[in-house]
C-alpha atoms as a PDB file:
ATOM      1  CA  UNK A   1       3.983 -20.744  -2.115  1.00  0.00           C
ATOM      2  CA  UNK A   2       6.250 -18.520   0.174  1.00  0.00           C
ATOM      3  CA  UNK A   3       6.164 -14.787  -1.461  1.00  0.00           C
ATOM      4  CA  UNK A   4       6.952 -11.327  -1.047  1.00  0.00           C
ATOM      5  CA  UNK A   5       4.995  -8.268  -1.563  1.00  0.00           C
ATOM      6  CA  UNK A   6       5.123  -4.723  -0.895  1.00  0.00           C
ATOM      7  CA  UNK A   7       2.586  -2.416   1.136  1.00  0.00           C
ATOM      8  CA  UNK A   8       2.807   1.176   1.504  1.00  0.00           C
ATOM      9  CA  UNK A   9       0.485   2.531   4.160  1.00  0.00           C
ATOM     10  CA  UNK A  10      -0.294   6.136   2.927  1.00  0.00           C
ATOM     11  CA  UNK A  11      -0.408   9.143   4.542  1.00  0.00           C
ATOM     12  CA  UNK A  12      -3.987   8.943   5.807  1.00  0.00           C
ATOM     13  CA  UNK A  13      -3.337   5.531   7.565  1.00  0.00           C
ATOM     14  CA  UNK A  14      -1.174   7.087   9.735  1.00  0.00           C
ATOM     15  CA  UNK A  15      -2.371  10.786  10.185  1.00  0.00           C
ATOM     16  CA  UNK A  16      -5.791   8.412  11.302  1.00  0.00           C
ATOM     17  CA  UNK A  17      -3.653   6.660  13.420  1.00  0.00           C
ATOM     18  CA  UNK A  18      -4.475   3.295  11.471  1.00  0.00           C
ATOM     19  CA  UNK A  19      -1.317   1.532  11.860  1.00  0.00           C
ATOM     20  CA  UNK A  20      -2.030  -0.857  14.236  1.00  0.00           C
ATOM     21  CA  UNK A  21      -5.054  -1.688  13.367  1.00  0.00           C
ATOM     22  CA  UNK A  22      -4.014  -2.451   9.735  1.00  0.00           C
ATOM     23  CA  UNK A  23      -0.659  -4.142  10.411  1.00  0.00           C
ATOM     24  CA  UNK A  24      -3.095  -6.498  13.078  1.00  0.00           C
ATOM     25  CA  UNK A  25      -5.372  -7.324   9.613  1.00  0.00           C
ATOM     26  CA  UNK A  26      -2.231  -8.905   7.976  1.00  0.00           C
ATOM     27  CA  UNK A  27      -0.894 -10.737  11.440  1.00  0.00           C
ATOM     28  CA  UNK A  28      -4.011 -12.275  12.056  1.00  0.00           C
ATOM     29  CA  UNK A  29      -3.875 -13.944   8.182  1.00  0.00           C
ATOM     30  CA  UNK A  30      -0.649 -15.256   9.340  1.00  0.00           C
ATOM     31  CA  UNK A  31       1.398 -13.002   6.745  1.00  0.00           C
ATOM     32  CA  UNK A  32       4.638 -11.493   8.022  1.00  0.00           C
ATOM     33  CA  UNK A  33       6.213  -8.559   8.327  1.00  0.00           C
ATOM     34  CA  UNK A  34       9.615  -9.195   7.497  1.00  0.00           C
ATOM     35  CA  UNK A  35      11.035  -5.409   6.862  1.00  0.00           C
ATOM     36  CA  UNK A  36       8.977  -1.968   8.114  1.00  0.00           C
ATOM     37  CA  UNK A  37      10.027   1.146   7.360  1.00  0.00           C
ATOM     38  CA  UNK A  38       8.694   4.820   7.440  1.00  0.00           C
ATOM     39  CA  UNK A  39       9.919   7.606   4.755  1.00  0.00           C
ATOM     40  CA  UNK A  40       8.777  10.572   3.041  1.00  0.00           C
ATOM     41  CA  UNK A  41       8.190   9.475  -0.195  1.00  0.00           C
ATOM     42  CA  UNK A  42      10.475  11.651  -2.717  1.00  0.00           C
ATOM     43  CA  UNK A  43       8.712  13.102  -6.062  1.00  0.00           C
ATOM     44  CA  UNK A  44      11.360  11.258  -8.003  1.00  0.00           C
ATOM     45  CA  UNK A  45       9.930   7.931  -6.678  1.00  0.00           C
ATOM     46  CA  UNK A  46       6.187   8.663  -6.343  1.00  0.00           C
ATOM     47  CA  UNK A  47       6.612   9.296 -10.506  1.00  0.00           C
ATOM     48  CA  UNK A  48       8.190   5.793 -10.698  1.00  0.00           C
ATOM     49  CA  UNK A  49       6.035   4.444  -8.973  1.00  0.00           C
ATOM     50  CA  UNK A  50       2.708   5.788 -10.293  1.00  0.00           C
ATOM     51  CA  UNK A  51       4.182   5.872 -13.754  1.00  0.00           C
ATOM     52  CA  UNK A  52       1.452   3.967 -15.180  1.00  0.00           C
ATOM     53  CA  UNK A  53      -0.784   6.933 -13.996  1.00  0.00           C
ATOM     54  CA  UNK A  54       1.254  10.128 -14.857  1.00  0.00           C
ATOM     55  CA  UNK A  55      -1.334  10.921 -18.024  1.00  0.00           C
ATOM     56  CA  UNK A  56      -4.283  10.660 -15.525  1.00  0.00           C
ATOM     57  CA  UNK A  57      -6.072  14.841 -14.756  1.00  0.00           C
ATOM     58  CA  UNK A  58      -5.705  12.815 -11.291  1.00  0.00           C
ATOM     59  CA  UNK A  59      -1.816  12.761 -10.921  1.00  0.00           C
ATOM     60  CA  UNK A  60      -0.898  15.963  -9.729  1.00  0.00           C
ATOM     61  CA  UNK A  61      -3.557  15.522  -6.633  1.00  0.00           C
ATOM     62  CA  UNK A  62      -2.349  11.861  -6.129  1.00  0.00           C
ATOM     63  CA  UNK A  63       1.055  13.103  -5.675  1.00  0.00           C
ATOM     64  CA  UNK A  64       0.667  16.100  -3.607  1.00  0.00           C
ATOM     65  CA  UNK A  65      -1.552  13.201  -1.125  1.00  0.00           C
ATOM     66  CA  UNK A  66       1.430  10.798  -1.077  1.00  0.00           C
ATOM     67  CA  UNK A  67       3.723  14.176  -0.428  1.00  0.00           C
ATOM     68  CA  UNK A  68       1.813  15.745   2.951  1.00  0.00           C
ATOM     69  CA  UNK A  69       3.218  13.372   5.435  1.00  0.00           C
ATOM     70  CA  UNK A  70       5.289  10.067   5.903  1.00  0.00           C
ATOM     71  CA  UNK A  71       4.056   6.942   5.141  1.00  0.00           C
ATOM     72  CA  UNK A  72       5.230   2.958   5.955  1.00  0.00           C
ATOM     73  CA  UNK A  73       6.377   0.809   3.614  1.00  0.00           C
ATOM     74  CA  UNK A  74       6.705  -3.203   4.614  1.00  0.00           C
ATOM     75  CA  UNK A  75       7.384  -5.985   3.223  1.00  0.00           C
ATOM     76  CA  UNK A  76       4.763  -8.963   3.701  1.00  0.00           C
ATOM     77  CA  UNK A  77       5.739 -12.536   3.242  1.00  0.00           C
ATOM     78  CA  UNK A  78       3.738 -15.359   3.647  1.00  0.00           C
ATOM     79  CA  UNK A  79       2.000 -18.000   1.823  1.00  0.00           C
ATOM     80  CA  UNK A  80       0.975 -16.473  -1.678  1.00  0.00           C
ATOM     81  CA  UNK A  81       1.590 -12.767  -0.075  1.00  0.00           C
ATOM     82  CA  UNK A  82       0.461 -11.086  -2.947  1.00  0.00           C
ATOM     83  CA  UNK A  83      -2.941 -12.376  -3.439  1.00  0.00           C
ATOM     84  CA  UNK A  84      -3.999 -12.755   0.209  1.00  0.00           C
ATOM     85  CA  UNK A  85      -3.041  -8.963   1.095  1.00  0.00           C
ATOM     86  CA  UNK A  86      -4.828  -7.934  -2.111  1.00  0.00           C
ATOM     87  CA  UNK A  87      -7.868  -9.297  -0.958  1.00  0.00           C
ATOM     88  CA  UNK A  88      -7.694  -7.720   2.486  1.00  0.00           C
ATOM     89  CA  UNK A  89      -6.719  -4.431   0.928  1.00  0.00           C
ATOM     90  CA  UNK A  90      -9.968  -4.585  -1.433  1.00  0.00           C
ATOM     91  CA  UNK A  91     -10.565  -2.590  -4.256  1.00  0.00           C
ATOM     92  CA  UNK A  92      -8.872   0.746  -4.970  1.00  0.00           C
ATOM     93  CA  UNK A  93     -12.493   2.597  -4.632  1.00  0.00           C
ATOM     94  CA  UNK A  94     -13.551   2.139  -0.991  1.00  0.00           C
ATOM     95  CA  UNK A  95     -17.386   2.525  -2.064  1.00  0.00           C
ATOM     96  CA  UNK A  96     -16.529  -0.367  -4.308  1.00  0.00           C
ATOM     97  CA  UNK A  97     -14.680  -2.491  -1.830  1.00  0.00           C
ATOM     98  CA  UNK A  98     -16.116  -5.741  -0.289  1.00  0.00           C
ATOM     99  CA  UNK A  99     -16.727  -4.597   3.219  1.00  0.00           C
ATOM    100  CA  UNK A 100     -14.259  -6.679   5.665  1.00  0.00           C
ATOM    101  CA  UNK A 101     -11.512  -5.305   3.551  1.00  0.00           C
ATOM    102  CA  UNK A 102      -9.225  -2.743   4.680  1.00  0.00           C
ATOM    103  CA  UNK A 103     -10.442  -0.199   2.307  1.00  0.00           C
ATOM    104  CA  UNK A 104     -14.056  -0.965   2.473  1.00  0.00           C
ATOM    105  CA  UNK A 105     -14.004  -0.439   6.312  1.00  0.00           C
ATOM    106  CA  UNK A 106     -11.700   2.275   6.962  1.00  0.00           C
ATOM    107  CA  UNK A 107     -10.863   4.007   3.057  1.00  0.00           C
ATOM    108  CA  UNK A 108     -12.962   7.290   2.687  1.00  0.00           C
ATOM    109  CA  UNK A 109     -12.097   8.087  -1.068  1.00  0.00           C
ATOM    110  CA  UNK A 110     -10.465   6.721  -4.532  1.00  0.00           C
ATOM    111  CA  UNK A 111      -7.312   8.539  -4.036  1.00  0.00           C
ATOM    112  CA  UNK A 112      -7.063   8.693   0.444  1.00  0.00           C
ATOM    113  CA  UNK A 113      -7.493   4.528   0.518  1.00  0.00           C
ATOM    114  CA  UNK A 114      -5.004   4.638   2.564  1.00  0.00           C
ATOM    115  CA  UNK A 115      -3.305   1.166   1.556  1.00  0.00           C
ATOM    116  CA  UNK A 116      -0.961   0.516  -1.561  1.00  0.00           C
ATOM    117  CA  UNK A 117      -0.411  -2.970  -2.363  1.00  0.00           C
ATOM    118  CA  UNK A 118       1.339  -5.248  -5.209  1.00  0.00           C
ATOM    119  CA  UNK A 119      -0.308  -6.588  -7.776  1.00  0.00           C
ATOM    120  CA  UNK A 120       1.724  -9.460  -8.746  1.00  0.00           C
ATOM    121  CA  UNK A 121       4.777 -11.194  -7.849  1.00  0.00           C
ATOM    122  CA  UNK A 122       7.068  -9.402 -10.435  1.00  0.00           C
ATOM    123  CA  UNK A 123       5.829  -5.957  -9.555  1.00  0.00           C
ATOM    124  CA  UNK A 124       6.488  -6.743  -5.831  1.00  0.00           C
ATOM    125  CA  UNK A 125       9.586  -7.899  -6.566  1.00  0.00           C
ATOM    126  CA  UNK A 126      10.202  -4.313  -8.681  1.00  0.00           C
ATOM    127  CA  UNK A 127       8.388  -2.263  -6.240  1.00  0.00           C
ATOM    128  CA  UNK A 128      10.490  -3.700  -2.876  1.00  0.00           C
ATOM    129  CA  UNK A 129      13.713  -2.840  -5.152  1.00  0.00           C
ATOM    130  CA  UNK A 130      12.573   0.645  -5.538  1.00  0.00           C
ATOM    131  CA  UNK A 131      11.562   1.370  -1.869  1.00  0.00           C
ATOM    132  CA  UNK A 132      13.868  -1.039   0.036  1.00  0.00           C
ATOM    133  CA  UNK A 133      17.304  -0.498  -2.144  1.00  0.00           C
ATOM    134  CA  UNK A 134      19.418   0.382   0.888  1.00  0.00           C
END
């Protein structure tokens, strides 16, 4: 099934100058990119998004990462989008990641994994709303 999901490269994907290389991971698994986009994330939606995680003693560094530079948000579409690019993301711990994923070869730390991606359909559908409203 044709779906849509979002991916937000973070901060140290780019300052690494990782974009290419990860944007050629979802090409060459056929997924497309069908919007690109890069912004500085606001604090307003980094506390959206990461809502889940605001209780965490981890927040306040998560959000000061996603703050220090820009970062590219796309939307992917392909055939079942959301579980093919969260299998070449790979875990959110890059010492846990299955090497050949994106985060298991290039992530150096639980918080700078450099890749965000939906989980499910509905939160990709909730999460390209948030990012990609105008």
């Amino acid at each position: 099934m044709t779906e849509q999901t979002l991916v937000i490269i973070k901060p140290d994907g780019l300052s690494r100058h990782l974009v290419g290389r990860i944007i050629q991971r979802f090409e060459d698994k056929q997924l497309q990119i069908a919007q690109i986009k890069k912004a500085m994330l606001t604090q307003t939606q980094l506390r959206e998004h990461y809502k889940h995680l605001i209780d965490q003693p981890f927040f306040p560094s998560l959000m000061a990462y996603m703050m220090e530079g820009p970062v590219l948000l796309l939307i992917i579409e392909g055939e079942n989008a959301v579980l093919q690019t969260r299998k070449l993301v790979g875990a959110t711990d890059p010492m846990e990641a299955e090497m050949g994923s994106l985060r298991g070869e290039l992530g150096t730390d639980k918080t700078r994994n450099l890749i965000h991606a939906s989980d499910s359909v509905d939160t990709a559908d909730e999460e390209i709303a948030r990012f990609f409203a105008n």
